[in-house]
Every structure is written in C-alpha cells, then in structure tokens.
PDB file of N, CA and C in Angstrom:
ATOM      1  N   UNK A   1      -8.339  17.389  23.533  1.00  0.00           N
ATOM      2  CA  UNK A   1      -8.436  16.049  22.956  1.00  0.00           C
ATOM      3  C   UNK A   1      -8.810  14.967  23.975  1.00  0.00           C
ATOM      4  N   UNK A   2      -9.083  15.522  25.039  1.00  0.00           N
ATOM      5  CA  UNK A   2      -9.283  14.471  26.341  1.00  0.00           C
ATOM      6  C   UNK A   2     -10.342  14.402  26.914  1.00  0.00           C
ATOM      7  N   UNK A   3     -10.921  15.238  26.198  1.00  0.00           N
ATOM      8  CA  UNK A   3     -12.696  15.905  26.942  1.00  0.00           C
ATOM      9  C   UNK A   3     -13.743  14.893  26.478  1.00  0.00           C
ATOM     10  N   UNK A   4     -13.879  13.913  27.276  1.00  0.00           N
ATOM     11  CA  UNK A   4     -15.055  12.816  27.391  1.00  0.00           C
ATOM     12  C   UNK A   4     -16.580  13.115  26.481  1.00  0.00           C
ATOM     13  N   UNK A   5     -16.743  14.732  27.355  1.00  0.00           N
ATOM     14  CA  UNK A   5     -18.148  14.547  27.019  1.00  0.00           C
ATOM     15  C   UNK A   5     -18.375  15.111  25.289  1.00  0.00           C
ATOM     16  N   UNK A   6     -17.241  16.156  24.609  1.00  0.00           N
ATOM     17  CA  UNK A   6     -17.056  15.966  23.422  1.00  0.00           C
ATOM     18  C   UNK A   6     -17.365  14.770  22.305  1.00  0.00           C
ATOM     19  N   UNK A   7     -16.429  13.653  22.832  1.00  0.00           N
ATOM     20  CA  UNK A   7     -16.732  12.436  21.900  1.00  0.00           C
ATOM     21  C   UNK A   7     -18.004  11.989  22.335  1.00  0.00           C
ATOM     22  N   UNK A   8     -18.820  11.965  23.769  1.00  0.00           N
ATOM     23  CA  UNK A   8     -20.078  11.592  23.567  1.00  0.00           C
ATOM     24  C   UNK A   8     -20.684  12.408  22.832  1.00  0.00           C
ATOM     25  N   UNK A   9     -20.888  13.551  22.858  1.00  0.00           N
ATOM     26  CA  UNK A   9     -21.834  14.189  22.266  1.00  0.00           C
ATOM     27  C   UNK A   9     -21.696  13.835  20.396  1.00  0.00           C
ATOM     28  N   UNK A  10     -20.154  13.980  20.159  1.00  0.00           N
ATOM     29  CA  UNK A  10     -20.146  13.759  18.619  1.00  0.00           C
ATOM     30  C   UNK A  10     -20.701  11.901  17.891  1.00  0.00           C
ATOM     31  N   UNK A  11     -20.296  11.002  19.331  1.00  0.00           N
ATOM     32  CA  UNK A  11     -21.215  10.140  18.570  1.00  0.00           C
ATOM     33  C   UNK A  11     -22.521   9.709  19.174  1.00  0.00           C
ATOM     34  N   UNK A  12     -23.031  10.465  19.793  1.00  0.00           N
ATOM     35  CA  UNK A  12     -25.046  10.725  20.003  1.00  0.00           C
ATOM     36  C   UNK A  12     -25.111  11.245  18.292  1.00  0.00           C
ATOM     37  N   UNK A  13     -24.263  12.130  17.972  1.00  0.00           N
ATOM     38  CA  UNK A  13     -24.893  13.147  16.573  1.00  0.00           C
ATOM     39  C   UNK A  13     -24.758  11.905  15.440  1.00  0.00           C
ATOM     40  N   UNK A  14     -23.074  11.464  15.644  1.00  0.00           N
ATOM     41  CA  UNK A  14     -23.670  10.230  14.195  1.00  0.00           C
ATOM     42  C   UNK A  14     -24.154   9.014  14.115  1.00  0.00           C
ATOM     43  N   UNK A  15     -24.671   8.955  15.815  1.00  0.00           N
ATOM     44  CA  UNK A  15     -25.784   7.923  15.590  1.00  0.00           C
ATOM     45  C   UNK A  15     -27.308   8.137  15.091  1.00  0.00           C
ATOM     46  N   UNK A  16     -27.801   9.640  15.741  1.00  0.00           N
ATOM     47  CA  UNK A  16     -28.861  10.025  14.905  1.00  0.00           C
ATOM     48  C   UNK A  16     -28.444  10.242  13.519  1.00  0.00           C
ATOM     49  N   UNK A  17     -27.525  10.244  12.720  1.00  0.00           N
ATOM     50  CA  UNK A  17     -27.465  10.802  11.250  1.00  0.00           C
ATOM     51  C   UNK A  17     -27.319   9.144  10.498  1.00  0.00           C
ATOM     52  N   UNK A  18     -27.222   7.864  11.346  1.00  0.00           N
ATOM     53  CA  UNK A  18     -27.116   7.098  10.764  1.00  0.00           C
ATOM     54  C   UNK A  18     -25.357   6.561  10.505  1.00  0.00           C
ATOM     55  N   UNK A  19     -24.582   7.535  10.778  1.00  0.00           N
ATOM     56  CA  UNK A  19     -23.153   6.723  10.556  1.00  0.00           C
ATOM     57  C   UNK A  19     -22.506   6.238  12.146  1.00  0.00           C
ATOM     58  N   UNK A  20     -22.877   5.047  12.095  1.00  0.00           N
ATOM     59  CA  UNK A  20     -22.854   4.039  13.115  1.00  0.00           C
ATOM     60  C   UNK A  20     -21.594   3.820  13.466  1.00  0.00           C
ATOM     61  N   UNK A  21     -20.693   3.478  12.458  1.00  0.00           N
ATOM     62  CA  UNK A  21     -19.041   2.798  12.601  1.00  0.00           C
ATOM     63  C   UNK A  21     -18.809   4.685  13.650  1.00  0.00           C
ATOM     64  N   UNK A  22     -18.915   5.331  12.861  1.00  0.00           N
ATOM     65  CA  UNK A  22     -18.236   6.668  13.647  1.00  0.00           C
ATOM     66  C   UNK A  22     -18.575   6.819  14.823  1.00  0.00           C
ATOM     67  N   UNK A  23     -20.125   6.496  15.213  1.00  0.00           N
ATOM     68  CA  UNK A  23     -20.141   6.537  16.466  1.00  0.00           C
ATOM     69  C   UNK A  23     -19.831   6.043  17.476  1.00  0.00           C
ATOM     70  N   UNK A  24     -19.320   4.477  16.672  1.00  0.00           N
ATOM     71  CA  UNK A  24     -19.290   3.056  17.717  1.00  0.00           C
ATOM     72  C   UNK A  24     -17.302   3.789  18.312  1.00  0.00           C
ATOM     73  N   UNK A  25     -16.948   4.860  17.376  1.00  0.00           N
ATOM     74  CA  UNK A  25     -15.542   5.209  17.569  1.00  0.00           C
ATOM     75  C   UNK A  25     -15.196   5.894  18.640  1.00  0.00           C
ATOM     76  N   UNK A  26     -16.134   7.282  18.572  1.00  0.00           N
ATOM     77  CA  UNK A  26     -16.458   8.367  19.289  1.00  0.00           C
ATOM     78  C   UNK A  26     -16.706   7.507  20.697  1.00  0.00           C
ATOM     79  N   UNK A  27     -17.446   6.691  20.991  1.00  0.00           N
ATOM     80  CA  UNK A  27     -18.195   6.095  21.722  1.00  0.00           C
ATOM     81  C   UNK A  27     -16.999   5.448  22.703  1.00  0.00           C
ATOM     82  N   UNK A  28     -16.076   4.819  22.036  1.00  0.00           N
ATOM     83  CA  UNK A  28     -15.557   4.083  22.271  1.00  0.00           C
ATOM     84  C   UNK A  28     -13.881   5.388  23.184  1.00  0.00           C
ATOM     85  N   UNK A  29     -13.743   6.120  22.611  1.00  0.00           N
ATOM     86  CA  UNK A  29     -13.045   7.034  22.504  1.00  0.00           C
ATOM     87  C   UNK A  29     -13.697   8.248  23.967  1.00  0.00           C
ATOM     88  N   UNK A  30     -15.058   8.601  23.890  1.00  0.00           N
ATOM     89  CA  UNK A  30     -15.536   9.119  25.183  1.00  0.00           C
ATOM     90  C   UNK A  30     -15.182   8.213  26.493  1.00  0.00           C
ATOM     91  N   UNK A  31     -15.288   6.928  26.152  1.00  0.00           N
ATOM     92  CA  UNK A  31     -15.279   6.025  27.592  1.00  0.00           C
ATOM     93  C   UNK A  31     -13.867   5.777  27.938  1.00  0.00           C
ATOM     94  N   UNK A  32     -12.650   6.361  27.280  1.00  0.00           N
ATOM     95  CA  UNK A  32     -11.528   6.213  27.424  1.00  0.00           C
ATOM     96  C   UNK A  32     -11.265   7.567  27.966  1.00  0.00           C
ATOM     97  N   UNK A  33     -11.545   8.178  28.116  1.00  0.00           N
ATOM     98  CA  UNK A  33     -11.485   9.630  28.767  1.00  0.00           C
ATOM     99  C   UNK A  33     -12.438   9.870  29.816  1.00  0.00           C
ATOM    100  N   UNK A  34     -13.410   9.170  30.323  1.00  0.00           N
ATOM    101  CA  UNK A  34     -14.301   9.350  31.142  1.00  0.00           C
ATOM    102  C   UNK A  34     -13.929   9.078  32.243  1.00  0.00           C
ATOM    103  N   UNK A  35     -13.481  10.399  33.051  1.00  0.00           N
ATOM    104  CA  UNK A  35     -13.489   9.651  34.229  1.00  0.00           C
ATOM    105  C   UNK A  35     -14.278   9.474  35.384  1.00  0.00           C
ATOM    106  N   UNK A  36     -15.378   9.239  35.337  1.00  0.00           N
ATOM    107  CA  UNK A  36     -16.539   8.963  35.833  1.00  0.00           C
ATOM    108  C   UNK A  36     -17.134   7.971  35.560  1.00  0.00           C
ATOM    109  N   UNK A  37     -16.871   7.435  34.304  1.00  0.00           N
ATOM    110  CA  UNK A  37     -17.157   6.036  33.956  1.00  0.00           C
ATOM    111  C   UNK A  37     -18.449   5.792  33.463  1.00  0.00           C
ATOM    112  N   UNK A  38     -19.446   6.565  34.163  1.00  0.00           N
ATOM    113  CA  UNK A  38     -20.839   6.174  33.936  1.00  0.00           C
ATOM    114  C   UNK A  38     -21.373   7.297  32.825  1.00  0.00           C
ATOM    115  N   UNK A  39     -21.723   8.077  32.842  1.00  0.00           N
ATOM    116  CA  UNK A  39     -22.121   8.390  31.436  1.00  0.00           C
ATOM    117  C   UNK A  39     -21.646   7.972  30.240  1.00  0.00           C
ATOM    118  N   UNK A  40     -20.280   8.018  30.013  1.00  0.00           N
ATOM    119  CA  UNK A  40     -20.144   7.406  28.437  1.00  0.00           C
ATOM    120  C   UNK A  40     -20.537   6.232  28.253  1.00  0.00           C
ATOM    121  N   UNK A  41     -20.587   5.043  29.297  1.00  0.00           N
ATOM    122  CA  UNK A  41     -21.087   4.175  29.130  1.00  0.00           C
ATOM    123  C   UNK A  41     -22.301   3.842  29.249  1.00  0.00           C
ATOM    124  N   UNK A  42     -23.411   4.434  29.828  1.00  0.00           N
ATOM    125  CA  UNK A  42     -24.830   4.231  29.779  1.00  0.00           C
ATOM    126  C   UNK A  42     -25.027   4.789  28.404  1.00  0.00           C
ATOM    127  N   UNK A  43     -24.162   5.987  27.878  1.00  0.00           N
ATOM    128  CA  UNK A  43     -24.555   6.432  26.206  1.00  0.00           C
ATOM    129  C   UNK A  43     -24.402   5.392  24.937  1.00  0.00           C
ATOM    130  N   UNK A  44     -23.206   4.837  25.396  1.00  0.00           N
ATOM    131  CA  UNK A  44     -22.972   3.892  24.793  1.00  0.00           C
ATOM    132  C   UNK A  44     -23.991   2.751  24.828  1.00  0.00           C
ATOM    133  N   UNK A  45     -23.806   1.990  26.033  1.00  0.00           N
ATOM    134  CA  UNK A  45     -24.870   1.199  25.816  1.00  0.00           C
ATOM    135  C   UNK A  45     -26.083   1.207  25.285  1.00  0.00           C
ATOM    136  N   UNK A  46     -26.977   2.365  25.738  1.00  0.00           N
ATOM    137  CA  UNK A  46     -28.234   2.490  24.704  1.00  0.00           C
ATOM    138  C   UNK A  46     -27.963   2.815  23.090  1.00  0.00           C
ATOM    139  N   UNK A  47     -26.804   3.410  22.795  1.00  0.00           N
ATOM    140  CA  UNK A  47     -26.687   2.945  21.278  1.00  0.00           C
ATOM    141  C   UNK A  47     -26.669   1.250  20.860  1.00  0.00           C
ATOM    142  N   UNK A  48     -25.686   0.655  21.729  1.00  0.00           N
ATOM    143  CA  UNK A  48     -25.586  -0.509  21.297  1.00  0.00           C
ATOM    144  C   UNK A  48     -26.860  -1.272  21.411  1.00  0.00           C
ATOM    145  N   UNK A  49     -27.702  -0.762  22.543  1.00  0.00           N
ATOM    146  CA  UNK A  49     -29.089  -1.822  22.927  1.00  0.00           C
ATOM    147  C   UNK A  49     -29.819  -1.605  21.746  1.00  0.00           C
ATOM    148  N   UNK A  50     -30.143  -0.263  20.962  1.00  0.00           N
ATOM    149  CA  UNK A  50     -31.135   0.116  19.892  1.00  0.00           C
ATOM    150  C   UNK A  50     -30.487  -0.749  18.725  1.00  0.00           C
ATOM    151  N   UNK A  51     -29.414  -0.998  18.825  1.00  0.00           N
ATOM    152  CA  UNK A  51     -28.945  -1.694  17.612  1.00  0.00           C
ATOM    153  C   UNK A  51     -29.125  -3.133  17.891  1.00  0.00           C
ATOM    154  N   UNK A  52     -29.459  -3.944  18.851  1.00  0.00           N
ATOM    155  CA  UNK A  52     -29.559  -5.123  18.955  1.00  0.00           C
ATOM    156  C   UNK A  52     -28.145  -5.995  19.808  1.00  0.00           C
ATOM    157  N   UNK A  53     -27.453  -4.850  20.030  1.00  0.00           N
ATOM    158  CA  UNK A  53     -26.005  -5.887  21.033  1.00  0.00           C
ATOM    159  C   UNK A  53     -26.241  -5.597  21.834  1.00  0.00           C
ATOM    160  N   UNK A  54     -26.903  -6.588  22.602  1.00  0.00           N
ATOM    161  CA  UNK A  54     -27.304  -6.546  23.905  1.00  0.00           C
ATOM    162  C   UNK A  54     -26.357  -7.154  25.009  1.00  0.00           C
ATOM    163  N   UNK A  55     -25.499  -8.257  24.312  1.00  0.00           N
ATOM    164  CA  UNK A  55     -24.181  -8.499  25.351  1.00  0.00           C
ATOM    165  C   UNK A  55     -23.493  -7.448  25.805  1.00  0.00           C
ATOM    166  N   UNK A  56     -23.085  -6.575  24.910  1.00  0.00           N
ATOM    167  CA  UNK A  56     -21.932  -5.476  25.176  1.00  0.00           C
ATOM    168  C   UNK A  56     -22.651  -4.258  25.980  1.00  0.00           C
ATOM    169  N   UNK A  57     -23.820  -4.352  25.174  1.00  0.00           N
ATOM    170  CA  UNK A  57     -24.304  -2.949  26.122  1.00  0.00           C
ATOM    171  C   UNK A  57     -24.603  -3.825  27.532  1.00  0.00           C
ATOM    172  N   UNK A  58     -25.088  -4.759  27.896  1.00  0.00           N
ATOM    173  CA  UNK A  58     -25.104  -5.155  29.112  1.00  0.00           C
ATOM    174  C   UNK A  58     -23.524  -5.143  29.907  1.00  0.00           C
ATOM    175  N   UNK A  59     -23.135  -5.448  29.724  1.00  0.00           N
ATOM    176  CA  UNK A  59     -20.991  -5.702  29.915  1.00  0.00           C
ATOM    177  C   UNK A  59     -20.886  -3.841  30.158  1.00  0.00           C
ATOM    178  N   UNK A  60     -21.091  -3.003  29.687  1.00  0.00           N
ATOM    179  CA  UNK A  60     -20.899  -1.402  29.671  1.00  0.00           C
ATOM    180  C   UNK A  60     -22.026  -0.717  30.601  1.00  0.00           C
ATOM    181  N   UNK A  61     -23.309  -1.551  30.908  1.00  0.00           N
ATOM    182  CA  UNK A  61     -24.212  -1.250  31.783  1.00  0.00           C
ATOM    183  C   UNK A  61     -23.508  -1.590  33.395  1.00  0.00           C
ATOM    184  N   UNK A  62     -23.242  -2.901  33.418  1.00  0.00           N
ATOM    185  CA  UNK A  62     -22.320  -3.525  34.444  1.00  0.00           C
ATOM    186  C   UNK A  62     -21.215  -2.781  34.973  1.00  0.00           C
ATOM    187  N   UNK A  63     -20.511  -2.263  34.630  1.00  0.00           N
ATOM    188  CA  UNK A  63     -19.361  -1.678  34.565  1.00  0.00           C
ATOM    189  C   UNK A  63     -19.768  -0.270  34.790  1.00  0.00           C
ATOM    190  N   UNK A  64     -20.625   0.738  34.466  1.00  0.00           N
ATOM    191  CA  UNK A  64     -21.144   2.122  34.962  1.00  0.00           C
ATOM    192  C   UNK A  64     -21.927   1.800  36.137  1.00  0.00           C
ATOM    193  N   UNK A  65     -22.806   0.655  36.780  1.00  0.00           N
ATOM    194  CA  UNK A  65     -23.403   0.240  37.793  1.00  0.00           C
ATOM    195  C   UNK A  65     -22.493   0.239  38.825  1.00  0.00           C
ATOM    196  N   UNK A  66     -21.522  -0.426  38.703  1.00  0.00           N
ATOM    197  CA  UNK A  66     -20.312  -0.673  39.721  1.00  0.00           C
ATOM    198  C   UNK A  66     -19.814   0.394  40.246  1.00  0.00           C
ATOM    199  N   UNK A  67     -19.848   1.227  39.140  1.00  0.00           N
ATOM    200  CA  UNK A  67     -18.449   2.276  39.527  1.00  0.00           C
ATOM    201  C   UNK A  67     -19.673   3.420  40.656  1.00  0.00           C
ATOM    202  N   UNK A  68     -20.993   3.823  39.491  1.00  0.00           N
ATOM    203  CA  UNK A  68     -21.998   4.115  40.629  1.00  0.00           C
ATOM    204  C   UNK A  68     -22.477   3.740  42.074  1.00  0.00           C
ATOM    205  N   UNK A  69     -22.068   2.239  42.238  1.00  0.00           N
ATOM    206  CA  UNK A  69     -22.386   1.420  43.177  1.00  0.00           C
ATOM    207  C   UNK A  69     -23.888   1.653  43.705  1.00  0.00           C
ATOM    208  N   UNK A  70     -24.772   0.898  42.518  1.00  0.00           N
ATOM    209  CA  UNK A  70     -26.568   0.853  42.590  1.00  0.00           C
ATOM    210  C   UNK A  70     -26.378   1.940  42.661  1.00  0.00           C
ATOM    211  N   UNK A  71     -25.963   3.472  42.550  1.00  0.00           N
ATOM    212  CA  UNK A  71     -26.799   4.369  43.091  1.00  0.00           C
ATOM    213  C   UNK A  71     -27.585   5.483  41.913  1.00  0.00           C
ATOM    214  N   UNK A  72     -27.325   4.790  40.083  1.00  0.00           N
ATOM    215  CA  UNK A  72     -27.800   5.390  39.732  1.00  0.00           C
ATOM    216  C   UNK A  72     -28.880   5.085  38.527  1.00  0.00           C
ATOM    217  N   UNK A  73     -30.567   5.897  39.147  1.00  0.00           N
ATOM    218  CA  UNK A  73     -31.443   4.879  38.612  1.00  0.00           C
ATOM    219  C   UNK A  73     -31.579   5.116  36.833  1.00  0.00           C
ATOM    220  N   UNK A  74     -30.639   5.377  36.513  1.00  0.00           N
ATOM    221  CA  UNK A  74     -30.750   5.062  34.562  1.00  0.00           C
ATOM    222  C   UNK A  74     -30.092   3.863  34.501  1.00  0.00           C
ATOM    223  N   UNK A  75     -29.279   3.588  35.270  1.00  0.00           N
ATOM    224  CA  UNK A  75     -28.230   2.095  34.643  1.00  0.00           C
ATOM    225  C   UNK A  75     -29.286   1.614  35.256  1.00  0.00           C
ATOM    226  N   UNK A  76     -29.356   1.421  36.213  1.00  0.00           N
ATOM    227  CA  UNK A  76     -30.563   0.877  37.211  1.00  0.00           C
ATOM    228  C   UNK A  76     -31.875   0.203  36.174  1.00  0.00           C
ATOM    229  N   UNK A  77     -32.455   1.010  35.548  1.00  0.00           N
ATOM    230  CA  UNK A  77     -33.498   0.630  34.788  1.00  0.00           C
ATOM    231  C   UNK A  77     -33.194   0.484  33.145  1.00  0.00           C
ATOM    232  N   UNK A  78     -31.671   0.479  32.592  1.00  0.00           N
ATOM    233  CA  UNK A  78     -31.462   0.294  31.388  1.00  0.00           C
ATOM    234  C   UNK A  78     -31.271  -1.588  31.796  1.00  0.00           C
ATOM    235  N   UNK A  79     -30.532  -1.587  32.959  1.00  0.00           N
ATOM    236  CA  UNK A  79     -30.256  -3.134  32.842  1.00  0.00           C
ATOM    237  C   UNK A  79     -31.441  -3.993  33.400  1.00  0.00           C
TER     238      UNK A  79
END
C-alpha cells in the first residue's frame, strides 16, 4: 500500500481513460509515498499542465527540481 510507483502508474491509466478526479487521487497519493520526490511529481505535473493548471503543476515542478538540485533535464525543460 506504500509503493509510489503503483499509484503513479494507476493514475497515468485514468488519466488516459479520461477519469481525471481518480487520477488527480492516485496522483496525489503516489507523491505521498515517493521517496524520491521527483517522479511522482513531474507525472503529476504534466497531467495537471495538459489540463490547463499551470500554477500547481509549476509549485510540483519546483519542488522535484529542488530535491534533484538542477540535475534533472525533464523538470528542467517541463518548467
């Protein structure tokens, strides 16, 4: 029940199927278990960027940048 990359993967799937609230859950739920910080949140964020919240996914871009410290070029070029 603690396995990060689980809830990413389950809400990548119901964001392609269209059920959004579930993913924004999953999503939300991977980055609470991540301890690495930066993948669930660069996943996240590009859900949120395709949807138009660009505050939050920026705020979740910020926050995986840091923990990377610049060193990784997807946050790098999402922000």
């Amino acid at each position: 029940p603690t396995y990060a990359v689980c809830y990413i993967n389950r809400a990548v799937v119901f964001s392609q199927t269209g059920r959004d609230a579930q993913a924004e859950v999953e999503f939300a739920m991977g980055a609470k278990f991540d301890p690495s910080v930066v993948q669930s949140r660069l996943n996240w964020a590009k859900f949120l960027s395709a949807r138009g919240q660009f505050a939050k996914a920026y705020e979740l871009l910020r926050e995986a940048d840091q923990f990377a410290r610049g060193q990784n070029l997807e946050i790098r070029r999402e922000l």
